[in-house]
Protein backbone atom coordinates (compact mmCIF):
# COMPACT_ATOMS: atom_id res chain seq x y z
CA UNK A 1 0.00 0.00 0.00
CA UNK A 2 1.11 3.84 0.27
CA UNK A 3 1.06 6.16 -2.84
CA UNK A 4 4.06 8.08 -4.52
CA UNK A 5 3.99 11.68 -5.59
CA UNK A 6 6.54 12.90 -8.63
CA UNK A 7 6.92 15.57 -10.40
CA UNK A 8 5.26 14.96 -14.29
CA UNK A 9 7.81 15.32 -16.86
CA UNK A 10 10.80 15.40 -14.45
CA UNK A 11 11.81 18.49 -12.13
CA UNK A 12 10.74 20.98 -14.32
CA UNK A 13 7.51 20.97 -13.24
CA UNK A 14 5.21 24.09 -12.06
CA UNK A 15 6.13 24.74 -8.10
CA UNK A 16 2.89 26.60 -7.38
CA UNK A 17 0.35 23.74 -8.03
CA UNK A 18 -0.40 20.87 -10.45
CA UNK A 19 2.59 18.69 -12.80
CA UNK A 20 2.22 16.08 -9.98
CA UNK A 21 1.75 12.43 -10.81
CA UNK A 22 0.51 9.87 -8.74
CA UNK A 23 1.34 6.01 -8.01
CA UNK A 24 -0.07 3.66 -5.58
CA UNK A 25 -2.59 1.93 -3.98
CA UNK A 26 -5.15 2.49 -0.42
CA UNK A 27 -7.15 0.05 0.81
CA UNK A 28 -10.27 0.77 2.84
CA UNK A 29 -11.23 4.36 1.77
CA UNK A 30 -14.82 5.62 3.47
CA UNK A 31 -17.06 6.56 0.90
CA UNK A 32 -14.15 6.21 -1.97
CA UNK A 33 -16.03 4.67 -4.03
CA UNK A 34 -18.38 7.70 -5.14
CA UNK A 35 -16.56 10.87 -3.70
CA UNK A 36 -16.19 13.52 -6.32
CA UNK A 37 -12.77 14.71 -4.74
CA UNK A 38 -10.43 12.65 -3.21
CA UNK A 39 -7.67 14.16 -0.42
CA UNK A 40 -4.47 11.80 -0.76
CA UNK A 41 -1.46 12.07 1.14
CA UNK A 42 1.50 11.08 -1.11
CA UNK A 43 5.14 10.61 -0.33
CA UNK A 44 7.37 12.17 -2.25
CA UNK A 45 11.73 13.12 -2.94
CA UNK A 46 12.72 9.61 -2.48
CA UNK A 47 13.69 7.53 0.66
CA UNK A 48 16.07 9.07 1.90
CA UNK A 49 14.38 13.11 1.57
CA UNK A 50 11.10 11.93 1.83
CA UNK A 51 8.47 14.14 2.53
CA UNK A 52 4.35 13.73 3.10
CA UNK A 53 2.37 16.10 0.65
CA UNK A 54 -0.94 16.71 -0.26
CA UNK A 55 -2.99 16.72 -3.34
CA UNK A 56 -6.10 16.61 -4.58
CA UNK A 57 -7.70 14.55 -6.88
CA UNK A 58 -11.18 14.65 -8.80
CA UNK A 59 -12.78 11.13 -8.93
CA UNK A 60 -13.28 11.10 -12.77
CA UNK A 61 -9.60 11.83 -13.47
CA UNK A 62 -7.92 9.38 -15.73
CA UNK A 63 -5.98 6.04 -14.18
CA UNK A 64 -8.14 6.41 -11.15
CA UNK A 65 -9.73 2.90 -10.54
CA UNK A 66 -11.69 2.65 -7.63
CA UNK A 67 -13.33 -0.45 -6.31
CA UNK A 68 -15.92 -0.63 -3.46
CA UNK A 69 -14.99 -3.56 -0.65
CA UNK A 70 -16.56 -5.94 1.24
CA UNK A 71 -17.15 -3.97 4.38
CA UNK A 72 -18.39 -5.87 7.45
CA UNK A 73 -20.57 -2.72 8.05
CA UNK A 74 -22.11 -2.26 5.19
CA UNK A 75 -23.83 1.39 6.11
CA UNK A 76 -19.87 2.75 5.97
CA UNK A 77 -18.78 1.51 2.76
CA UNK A 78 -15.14 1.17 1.65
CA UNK A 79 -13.21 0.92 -1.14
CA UNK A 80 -9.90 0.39 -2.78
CA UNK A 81 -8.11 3.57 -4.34
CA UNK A 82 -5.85 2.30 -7.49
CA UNK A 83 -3.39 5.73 -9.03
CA UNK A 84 -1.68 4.88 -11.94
CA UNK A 85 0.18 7.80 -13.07
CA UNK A 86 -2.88 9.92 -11.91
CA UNK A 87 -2.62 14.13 -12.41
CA UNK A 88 -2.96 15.60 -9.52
CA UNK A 89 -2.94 19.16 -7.68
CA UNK A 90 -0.94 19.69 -4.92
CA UNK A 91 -3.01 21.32 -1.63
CA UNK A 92 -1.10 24.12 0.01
CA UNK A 93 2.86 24.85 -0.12
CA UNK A 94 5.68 22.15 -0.14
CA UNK A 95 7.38 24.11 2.97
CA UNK A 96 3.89 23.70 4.91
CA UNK A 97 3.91 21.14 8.04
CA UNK A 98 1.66 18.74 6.39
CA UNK A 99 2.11 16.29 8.71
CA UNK A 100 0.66 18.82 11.97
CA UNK A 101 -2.12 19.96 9.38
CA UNK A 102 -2.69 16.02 9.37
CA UNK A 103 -2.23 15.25 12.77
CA UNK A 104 -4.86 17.80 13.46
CA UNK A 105 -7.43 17.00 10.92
CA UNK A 106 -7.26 13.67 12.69
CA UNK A 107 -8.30 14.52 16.27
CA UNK A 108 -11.11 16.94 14.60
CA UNK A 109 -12.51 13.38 13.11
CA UNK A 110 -12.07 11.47 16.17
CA UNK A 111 -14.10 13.69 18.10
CA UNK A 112 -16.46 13.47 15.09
CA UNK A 113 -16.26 9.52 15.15
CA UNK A 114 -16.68 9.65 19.16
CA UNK A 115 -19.89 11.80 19.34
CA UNK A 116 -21.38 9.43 16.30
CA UNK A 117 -20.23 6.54 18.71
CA UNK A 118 -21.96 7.93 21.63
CA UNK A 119 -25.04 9.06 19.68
CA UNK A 120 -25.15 4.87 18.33
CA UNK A 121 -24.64 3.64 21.55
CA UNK A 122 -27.39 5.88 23.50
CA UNK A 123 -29.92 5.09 20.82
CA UNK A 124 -29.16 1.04 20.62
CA UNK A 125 -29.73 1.50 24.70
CA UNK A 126 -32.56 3.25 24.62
CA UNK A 127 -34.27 0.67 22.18
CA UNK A 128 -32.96 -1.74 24.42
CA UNK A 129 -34.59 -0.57 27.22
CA UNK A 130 -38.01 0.10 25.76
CA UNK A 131 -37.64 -4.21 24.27
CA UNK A 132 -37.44 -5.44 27.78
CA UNK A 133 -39.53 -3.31 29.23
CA UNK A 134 -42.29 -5.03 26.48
CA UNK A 135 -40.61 -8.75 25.86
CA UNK A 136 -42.25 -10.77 28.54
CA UNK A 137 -41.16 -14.22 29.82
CA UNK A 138 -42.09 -16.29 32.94
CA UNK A 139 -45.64 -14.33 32.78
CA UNK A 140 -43.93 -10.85 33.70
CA UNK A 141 -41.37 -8.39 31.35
CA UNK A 142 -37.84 -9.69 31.29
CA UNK A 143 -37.00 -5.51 32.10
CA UNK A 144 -38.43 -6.32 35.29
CA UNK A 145 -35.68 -8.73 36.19
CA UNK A 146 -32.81 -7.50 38.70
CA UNK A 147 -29.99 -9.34 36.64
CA UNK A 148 -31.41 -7.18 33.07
CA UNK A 149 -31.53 -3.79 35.17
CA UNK A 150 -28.02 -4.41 36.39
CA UNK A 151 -26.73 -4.69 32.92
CA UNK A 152 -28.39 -2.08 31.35
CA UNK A 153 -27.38 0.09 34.29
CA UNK A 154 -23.66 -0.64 33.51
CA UNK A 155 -24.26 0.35 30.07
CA UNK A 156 -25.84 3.43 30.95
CA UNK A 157 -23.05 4.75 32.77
CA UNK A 158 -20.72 3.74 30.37
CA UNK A 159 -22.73 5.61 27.98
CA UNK A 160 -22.84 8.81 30.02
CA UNK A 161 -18.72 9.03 30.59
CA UNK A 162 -18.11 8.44 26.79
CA UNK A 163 -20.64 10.95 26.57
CA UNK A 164 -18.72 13.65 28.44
CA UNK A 165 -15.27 12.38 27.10
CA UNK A 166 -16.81 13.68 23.49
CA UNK A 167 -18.10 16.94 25.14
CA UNK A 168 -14.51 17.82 26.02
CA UNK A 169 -12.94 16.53 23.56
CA UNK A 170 -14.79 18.84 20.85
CA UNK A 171 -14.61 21.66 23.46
CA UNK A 172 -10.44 21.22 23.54
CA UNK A 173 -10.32 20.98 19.77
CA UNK A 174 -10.48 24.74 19.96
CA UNK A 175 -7.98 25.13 22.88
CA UNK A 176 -5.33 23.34 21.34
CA UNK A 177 -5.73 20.33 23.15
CA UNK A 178 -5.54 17.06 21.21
CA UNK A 179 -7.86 14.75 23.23
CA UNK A 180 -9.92 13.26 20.30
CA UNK A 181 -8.23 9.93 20.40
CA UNK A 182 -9.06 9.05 23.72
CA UNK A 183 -12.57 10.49 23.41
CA UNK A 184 -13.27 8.06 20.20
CA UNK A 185 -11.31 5.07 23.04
CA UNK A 186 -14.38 5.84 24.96
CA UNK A 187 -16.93 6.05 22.62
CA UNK A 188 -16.59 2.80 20.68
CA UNK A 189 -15.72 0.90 24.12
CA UNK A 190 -19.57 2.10 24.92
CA UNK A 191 -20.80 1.29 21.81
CA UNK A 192 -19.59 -1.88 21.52
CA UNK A 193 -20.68 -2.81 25.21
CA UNK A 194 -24.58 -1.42 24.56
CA UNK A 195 -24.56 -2.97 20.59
CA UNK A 196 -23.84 -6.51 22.29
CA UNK A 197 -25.55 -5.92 25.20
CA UNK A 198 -28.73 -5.20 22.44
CA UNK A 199 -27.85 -8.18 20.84
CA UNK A 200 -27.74 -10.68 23.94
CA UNK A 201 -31.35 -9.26 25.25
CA UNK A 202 -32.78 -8.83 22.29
CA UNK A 203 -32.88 -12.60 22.37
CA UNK A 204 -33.11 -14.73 18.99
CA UNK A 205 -34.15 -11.32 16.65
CA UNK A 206 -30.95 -9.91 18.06
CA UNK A 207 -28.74 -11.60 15.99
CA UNK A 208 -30.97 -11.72 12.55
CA UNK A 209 -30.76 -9.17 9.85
CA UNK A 210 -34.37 -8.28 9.74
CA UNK A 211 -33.47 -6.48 13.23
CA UNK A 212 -31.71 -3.26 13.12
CA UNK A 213 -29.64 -3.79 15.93
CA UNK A 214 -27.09 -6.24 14.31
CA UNK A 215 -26.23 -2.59 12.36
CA UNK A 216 -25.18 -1.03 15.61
CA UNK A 217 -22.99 -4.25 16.53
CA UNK A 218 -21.74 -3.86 12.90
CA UNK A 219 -20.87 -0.55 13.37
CA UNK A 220 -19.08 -0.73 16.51
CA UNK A 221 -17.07 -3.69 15.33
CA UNK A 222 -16.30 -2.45 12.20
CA UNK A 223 -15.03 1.55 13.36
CA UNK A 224 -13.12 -0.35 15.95
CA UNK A 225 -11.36 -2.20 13.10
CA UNK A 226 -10.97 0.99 10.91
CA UNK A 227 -9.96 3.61 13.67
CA UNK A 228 -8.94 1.20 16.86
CA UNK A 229 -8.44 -0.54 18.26
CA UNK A 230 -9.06 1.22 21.50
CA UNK A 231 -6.21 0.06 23.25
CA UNK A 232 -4.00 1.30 20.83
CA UNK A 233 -5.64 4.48 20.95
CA UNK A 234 -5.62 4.76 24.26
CA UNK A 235 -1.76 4.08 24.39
CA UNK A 236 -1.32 7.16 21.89
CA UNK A 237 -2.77 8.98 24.36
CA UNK A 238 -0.94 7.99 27.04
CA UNK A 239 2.55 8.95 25.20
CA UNK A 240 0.92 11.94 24.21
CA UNK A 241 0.40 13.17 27.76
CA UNK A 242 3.56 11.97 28.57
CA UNK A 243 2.28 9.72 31.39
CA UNK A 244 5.17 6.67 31.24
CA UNK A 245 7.64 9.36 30.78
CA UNK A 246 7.14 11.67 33.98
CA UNK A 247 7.06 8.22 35.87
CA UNK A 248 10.58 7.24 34.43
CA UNK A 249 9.46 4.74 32.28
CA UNK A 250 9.67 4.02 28.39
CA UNK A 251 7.04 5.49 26.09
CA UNK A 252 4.16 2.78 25.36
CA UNK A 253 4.42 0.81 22.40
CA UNK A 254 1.43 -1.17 21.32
């Protein structure tokens, strides 16, 4: 994988935009498929002065093949990205610090990804809740039943704290403070806990495709494999706060 920026026709090339030409391949690409402009970050100037650049690139531009994947969540489709000596237009300056601009643009869609995680997982709990409270067994509702409370409750609160991680985390975006990762940690963890949790009470329907909660487990499963996993993320954190470090200890690696 990875994609290769040079110059088109050799280093004569136009310094203030296009003459770029682009090689590679990028697997699992949201939405590649059918996006009319594709943002692709390209090395470029070899191995040993290699640099990460930007450009852009329209999706009807020629030796562009694009092929939509089998995704396990089917409501985030992916695709493969195929450049073969594609034209494309370089975004910004060469001297910019594309990889800060990147780093950034990241923790503004974590704490995008977290509050869509939170908003899944409060919704798959809250039709959840309203199942049990109608699915009877043993001649009374199965919500009525201290071991179904108790997990719902955990779920719940689980909710609520990924919740608030997202509320700060979009509030620090604009304090400088990069805290998306660990916000998006805490929202899939949630998710994932109230999509199985659906599935497991839901009973038999739970794990069918006619019901719509198998979408939430999907989706949970499936972001986790895309943008997780959360341990990982949560170990970027860590490094980025420095916590192993002030305790004299090596940096995690993960």
């Amino acid at each position: 994988g990875g994609v290769q920026a040079r110059r088109a026709g050799g280093g004569g090339a136009d310094r203030e935009g296009g003459g770029w030409r682009l090689y590679g391949e990028i697997d699992h690409v949201p939405d590649g498929h059918s996006a009319g402009v594709l943002l692709v970050a390209a090395h470029t100037g070899g191995f040993a002065r290699s640099r990460t650049l930007v450009f852009l690139v329209p999706g009807d531009t020629d030796g562009l093949v694009r092929v939509r994947q089998t995704a396990l969540d089917a409501t985030r489709p992916l695709a493969r990205l195929q450049l073969r000596n594609v034209e494309a237009r370089l975004l910004g300056d060469e001297s910019a610090d594309v990889l800060g601009a990147l780093a950034r643009l990241g923790d503004f869609a974590a704490v995008f990804l977290a509050c869509e995680a939170v908003g899944a997982a409060d919704r798959v709990l809250e039709r959840t809740v309203e199942y049990v409270k109608q699915r009877e067994q043993f001649g009374r509702a199965i919500g009525s039943f201290q071991a179904v409370k108790h997990r719902l409750a955990d779920v719940y609160v689980q909710v609520q704290a990924a919740r608030s991680a997202a509320y700060y985390a979009a509030w620090a975006t604009v304090h400088g403070e990069r805290v998306g990762g660990l916000a998006l940690a805490q929202g899939l963890e949630a998710l994932r806990a109230a999509a199985g949790e659906a599935v497991q009470l839901h009973g038999g329907i739970g794990f069918t495709w006619e019901h719509d909660v198998q979408l939430y487990f999907k989706r949970a499963a499936g972001d986790e494999l895309l943008f997780g996993p959360v341990h990982r993320l949560r170990a970027h954190a860590a490094d980025a706060a420095r916590l192993f470090e002030a305790a004299g200890q090596p940096e995690v690696t993960v």
